[in-house]
C-alpha atoms as a PDB file:
ATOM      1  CA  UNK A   1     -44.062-157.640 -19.140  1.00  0.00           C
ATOM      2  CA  UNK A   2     -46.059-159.409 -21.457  1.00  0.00           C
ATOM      3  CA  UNK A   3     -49.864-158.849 -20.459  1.00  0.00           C
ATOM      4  CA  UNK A   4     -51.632-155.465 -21.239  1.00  0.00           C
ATOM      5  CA  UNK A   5     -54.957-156.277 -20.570  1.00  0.00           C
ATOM      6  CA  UNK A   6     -56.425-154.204 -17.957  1.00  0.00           C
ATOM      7  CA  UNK A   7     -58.980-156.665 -17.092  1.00  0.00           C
ATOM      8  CA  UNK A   8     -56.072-158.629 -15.714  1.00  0.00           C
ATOM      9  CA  UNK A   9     -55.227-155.892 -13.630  1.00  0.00           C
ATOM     10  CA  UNK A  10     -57.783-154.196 -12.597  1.00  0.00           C
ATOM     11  CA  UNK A  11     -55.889-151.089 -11.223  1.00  0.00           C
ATOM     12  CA  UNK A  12     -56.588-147.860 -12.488  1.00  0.00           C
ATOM     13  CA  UNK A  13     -54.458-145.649 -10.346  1.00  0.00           C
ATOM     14  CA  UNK A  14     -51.151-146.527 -11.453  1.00  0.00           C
ATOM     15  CA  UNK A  15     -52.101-148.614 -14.553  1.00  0.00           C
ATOM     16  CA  UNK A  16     -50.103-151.424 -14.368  1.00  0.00           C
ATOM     17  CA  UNK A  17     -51.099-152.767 -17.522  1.00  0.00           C
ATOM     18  CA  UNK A  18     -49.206-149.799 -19.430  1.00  0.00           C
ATOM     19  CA  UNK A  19     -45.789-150.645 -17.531  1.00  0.00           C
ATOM     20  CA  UNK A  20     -42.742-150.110 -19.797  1.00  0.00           C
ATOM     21  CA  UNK A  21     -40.318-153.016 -20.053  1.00  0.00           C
ATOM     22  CA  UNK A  22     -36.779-152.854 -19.843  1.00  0.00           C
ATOM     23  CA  UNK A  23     -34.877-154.678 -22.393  1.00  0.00           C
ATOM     24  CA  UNK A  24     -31.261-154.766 -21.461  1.00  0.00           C
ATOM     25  CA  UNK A  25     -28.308-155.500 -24.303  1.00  0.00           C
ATOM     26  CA  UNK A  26     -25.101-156.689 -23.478  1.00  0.00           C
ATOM     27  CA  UNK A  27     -21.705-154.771 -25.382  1.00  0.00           C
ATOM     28  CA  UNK A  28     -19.024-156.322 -25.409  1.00  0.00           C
ATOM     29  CA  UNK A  29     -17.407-159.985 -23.555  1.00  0.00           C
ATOM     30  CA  UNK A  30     -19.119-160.254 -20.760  1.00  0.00           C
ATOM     31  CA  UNK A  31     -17.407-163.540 -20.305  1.00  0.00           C
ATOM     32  CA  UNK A  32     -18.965-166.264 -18.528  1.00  0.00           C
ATOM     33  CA  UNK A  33     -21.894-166.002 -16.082  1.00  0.00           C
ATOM     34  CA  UNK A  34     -25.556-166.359 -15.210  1.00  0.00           C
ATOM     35  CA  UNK A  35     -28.271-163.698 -14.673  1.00  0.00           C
ATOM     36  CA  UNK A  36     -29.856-163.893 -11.299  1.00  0.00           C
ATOM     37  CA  UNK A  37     -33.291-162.915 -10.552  1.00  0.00           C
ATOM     38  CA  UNK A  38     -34.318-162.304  -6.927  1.00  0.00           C
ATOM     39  CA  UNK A  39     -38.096-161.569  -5.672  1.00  0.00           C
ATOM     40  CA  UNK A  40     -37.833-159.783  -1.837  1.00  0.00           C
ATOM     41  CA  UNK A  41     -40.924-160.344  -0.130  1.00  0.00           C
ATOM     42  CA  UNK A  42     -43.057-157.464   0.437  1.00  0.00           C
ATOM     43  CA  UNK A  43     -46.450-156.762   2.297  1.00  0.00           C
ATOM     44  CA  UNK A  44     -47.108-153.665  -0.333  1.00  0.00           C
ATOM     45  CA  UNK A  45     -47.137-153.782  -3.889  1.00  0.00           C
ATOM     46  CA  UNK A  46     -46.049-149.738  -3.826  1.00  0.00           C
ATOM     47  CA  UNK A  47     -42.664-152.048  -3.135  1.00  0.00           C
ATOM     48  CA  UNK A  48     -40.117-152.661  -6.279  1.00  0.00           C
ATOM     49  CA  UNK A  49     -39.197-155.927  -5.082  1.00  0.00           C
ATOM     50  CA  UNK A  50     -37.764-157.845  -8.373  1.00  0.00           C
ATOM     51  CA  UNK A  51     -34.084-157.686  -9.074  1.00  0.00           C
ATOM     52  CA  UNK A  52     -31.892-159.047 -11.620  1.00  0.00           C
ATOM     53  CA  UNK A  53     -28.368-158.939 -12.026  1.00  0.00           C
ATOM     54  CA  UNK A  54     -25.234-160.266 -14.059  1.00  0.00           C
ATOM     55  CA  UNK A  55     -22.893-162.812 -11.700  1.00  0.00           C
ATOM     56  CA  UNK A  56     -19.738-163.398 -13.317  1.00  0.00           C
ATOM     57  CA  UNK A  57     -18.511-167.313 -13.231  1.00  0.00           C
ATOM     58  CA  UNK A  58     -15.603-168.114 -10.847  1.00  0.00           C
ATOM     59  CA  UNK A  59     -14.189-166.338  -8.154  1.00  0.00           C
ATOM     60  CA  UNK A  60     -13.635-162.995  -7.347  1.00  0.00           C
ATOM     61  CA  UNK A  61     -10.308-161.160  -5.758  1.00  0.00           C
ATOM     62  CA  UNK A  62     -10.070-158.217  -3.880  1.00  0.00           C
ATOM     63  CA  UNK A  63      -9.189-155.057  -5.782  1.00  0.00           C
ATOM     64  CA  UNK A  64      -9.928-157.124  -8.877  1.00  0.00           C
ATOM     65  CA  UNK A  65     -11.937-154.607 -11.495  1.00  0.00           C
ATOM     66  CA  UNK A  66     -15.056-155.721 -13.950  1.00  0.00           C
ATOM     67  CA  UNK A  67     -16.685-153.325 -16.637  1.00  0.00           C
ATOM     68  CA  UNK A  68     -19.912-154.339 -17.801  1.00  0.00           C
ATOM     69  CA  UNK A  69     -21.288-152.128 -20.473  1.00  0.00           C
ATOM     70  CA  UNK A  70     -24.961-152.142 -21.664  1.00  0.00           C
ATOM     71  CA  UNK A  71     -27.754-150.826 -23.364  1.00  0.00           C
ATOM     72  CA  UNK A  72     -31.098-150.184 -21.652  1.00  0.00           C
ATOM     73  CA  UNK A  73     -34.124-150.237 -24.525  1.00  0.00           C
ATOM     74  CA  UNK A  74     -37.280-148.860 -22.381  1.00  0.00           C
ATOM     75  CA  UNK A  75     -40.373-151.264 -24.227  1.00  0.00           C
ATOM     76  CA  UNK A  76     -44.127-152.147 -24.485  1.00  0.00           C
ATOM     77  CA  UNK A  77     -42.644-156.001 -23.839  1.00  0.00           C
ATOM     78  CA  UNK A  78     -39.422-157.864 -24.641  1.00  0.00           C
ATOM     79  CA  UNK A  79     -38.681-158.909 -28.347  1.00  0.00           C
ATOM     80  CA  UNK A  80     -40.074-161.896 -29.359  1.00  0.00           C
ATOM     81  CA  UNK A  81     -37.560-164.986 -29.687  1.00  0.00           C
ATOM     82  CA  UNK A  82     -37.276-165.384 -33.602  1.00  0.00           C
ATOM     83  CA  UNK A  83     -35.978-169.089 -33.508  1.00  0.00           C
ATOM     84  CA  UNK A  84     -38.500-170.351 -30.782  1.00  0.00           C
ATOM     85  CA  UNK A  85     -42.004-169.997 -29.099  1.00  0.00           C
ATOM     86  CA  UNK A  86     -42.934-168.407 -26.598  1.00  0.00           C
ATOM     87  CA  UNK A  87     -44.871-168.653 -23.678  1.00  0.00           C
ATOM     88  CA  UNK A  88     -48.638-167.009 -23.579  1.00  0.00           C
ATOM     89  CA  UNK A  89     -50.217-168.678 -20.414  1.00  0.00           C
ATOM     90  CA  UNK A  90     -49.251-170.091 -16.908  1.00  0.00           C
ATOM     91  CA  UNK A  91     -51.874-171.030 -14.997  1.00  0.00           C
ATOM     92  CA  UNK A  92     -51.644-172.716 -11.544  1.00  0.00           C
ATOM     93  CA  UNK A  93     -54.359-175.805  -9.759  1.00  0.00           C
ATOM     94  CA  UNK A  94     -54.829-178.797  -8.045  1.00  0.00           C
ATOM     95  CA  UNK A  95     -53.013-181.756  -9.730  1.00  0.00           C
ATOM     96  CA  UNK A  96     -54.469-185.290 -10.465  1.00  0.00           C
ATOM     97  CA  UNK A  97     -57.093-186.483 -12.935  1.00  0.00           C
ATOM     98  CA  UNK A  98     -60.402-184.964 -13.739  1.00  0.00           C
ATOM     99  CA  UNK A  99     -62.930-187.072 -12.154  1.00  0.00           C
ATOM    100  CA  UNK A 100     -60.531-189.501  -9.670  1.00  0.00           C
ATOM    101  CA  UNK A 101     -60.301-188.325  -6.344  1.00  0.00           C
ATOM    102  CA  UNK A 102     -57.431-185.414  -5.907  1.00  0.00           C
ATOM    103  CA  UNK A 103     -54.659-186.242  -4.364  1.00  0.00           C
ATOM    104  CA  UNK A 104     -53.197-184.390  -1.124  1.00  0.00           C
ATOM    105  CA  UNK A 105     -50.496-182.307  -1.629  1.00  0.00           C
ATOM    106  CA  UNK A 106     -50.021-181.870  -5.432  1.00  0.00           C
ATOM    107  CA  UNK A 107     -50.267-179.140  -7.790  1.00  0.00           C
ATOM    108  CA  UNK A 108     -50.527-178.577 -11.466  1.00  0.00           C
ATOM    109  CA  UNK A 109     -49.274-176.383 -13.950  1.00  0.00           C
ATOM    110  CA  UNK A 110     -50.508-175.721 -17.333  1.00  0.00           C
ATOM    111  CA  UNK A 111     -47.966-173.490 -19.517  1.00  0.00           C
ATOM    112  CA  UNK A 112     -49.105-172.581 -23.069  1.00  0.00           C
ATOM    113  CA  UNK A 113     -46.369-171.654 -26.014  1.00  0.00           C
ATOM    114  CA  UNK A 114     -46.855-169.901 -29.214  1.00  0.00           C
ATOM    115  CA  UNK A 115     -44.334-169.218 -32.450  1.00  0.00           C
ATOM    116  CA  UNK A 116     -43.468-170.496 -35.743  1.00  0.00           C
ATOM    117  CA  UNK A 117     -41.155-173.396 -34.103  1.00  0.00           C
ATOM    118  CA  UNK A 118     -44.259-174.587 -33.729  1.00  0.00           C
ATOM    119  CA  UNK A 119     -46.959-174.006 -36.644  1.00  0.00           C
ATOM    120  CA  UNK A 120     -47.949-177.254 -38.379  1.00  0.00           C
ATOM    121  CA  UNK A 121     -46.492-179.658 -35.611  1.00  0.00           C
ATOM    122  CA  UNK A 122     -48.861-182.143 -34.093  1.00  0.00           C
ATOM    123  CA  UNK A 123     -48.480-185.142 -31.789  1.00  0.00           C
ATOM    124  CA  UNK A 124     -46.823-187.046 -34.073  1.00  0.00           C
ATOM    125  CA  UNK A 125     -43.923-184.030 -34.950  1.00  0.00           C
ATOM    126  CA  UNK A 126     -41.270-185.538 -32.140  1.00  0.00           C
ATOM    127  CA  UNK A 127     -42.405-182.723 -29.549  1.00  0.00           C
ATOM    128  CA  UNK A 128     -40.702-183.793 -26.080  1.00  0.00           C
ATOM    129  CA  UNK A 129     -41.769-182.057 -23.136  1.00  0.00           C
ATOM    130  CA  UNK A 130     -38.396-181.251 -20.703  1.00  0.00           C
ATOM    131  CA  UNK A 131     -39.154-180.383 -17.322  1.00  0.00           C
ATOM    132  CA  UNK A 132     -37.028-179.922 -14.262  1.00  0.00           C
ATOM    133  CA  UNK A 133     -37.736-178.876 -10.263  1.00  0.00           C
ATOM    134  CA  UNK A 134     -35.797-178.443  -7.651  1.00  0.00           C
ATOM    135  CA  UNK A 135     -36.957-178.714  -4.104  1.00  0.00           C
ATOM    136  CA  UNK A 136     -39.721-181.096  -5.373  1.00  0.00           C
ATOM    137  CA  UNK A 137     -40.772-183.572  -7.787  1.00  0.00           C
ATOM    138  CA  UNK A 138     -42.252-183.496 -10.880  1.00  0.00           C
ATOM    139  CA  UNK A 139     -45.199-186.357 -11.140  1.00  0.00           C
ATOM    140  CA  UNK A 140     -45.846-188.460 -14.080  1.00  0.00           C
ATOM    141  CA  UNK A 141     -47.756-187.940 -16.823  1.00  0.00           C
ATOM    142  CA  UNK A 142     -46.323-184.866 -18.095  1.00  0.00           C
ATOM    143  CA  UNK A 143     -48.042-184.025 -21.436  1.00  0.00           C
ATOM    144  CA  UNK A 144     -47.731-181.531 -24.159  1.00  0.00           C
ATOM    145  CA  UNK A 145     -49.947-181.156 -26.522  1.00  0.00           C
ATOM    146  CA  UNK A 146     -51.697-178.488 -29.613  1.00  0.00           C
ATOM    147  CA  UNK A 147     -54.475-177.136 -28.266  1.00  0.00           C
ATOM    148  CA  UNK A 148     -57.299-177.726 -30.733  1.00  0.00           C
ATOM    149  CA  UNK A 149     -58.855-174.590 -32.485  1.00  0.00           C
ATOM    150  CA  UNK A 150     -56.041-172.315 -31.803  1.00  0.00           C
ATOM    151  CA  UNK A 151     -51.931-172.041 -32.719  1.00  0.00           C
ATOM    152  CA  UNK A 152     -50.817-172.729 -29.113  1.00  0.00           C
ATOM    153  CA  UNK A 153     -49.283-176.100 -27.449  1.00  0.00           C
ATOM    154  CA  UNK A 154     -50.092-177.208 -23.908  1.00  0.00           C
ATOM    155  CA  UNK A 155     -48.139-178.360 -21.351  1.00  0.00           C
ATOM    156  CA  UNK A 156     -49.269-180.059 -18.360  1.00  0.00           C
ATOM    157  CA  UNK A 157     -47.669-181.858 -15.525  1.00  0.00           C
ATOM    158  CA  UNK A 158     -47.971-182.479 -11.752  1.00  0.00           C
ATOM    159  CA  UNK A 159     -45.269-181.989  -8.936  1.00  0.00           C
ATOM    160  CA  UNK A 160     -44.912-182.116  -5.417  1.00  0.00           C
ATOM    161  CA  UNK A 161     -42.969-179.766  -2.957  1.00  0.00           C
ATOM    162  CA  UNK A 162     -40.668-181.962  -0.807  1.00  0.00           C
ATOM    163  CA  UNK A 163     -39.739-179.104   1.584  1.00  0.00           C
ATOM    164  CA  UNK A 164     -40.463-175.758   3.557  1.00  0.00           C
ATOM    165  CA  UNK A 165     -38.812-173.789   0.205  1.00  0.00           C
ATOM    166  CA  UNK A 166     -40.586-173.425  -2.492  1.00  0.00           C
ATOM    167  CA  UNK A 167     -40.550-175.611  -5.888  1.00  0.00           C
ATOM    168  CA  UNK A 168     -38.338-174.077  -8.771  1.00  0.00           C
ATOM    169  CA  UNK A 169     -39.495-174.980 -11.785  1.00  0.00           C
ATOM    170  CA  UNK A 170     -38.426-175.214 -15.053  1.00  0.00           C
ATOM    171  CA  UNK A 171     -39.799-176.534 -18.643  1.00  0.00           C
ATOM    172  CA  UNK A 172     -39.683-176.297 -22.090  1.00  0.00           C
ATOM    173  CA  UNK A 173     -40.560-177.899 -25.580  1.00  0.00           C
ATOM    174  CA  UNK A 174     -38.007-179.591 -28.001  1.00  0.00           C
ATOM    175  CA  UNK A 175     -37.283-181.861 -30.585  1.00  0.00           C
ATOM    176  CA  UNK A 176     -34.226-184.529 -30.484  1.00  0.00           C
ATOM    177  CA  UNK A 177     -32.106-181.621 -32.375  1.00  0.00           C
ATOM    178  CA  UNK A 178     -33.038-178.386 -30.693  1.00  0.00           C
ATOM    179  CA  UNK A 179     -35.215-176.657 -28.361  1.00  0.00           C
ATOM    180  CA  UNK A 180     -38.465-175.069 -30.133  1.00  0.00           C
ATOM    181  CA  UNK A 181     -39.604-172.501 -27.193  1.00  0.00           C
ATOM    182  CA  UNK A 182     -37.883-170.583 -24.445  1.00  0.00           C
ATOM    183  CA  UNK A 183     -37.457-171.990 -21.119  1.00  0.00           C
ATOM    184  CA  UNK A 184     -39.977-171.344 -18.435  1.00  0.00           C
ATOM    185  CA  UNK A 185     -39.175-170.284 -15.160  1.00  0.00           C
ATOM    186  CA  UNK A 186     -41.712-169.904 -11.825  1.00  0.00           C
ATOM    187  CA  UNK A 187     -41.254-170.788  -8.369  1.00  0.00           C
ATOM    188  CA  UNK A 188     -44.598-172.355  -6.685  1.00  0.00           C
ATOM    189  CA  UNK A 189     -45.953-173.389  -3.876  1.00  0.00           C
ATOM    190  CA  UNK A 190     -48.550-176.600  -3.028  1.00  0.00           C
ATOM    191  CA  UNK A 191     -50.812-175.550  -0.189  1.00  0.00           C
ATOM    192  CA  UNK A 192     -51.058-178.039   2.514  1.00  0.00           C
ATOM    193  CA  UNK A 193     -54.423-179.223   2.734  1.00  0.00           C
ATOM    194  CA  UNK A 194     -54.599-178.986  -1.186  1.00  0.00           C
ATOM    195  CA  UNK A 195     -56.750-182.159  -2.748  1.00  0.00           C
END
């Protein structure tokens, strides 16, 4: 959890806002895998409904044994990346262009990043925006760009959901040689109707 702003919150019975993190450490060869994360719908937010767990690659036989030990560091928020930014900002709208008419159907998403990989880059530094969705499309242009005044970058892009499901999505910033921020993650929704 990154935000502690109570403002953004707004609860002051359980103070959500002053949430611990838990940063979990790997020991040892886990071997090959993926974390998965899994969000179980809920009607009440008293509800822990977030989940993440390791699943090892290949397959799995019976009787076969796994040992998986780790370190749980109980934080204010996770460590921040040393070799990349960051992200500060996700914030969700309508897509198209400020001023044309808005087209049916499309959403936006505006991610901001922050971190040294960044400092002193502008539009001219090679900055290449990658962005990926599954169960929809992403829409040209997709943009990213320093926001003037401050030490963040912007990116901005469109998409479409091309199904019931909703749209995984997934971005970050790089150069030709390496990625300068951590990936970004959401799934979203475009409401019908929406334009």
């Amino acid at each position: 959890q990154r935000d502690r702003t109570f403002e953004n919150y707004q609860d002051d019975g359980v103070f959500y806002n002053r949430r611990p993190s838990a940063w979990v450490r790997p020991i040892g060869d886990w071997g090959p895998g993926q974390v998965q994360l899994v969000l179980i719908p809920t009607e009440d937010e008293t509800f822990d409904n977030v989940v993440a767990y390791w699943v090892p690659d290949g397959t799995t036989e019976k009787g076969a044994a796994f040992q998986f030990d780790y370190e749980i560091e109980w934080r204010a928020r996770d460590p921040l990346p040393e070799a990349v930014a960051w992200v500060v900002a996700t914030r969700q709208g309508q897509g198209g262009v400020p001023g044309d008419p808005l087209p049916e159907g499309v959403g936006k998403m505006v991610i901001d990043f922050e971190g040294p990989s960044l400092t002193g880059l502008d539009r001219n530094s090679g900055v290449l925006p990658v962005v990926d969705a599954v169960n929809g499309r992403i829409l040209e242009p997709i943009d990213a760009y320093p926001v003037v005044g401050t030490d963040y970058w912007r990116l901005t892009f469109d998409f479409e959901q091309t199904g019931p499901e909703p749209v995984s999505l997934r971005a970050y910033l790089q150069t030709r040689d390496r990625a300068l921020t951590e990936t970004w993650l959401t799934d979203a929704w475009v409401e019908r109707g929406q334009g």
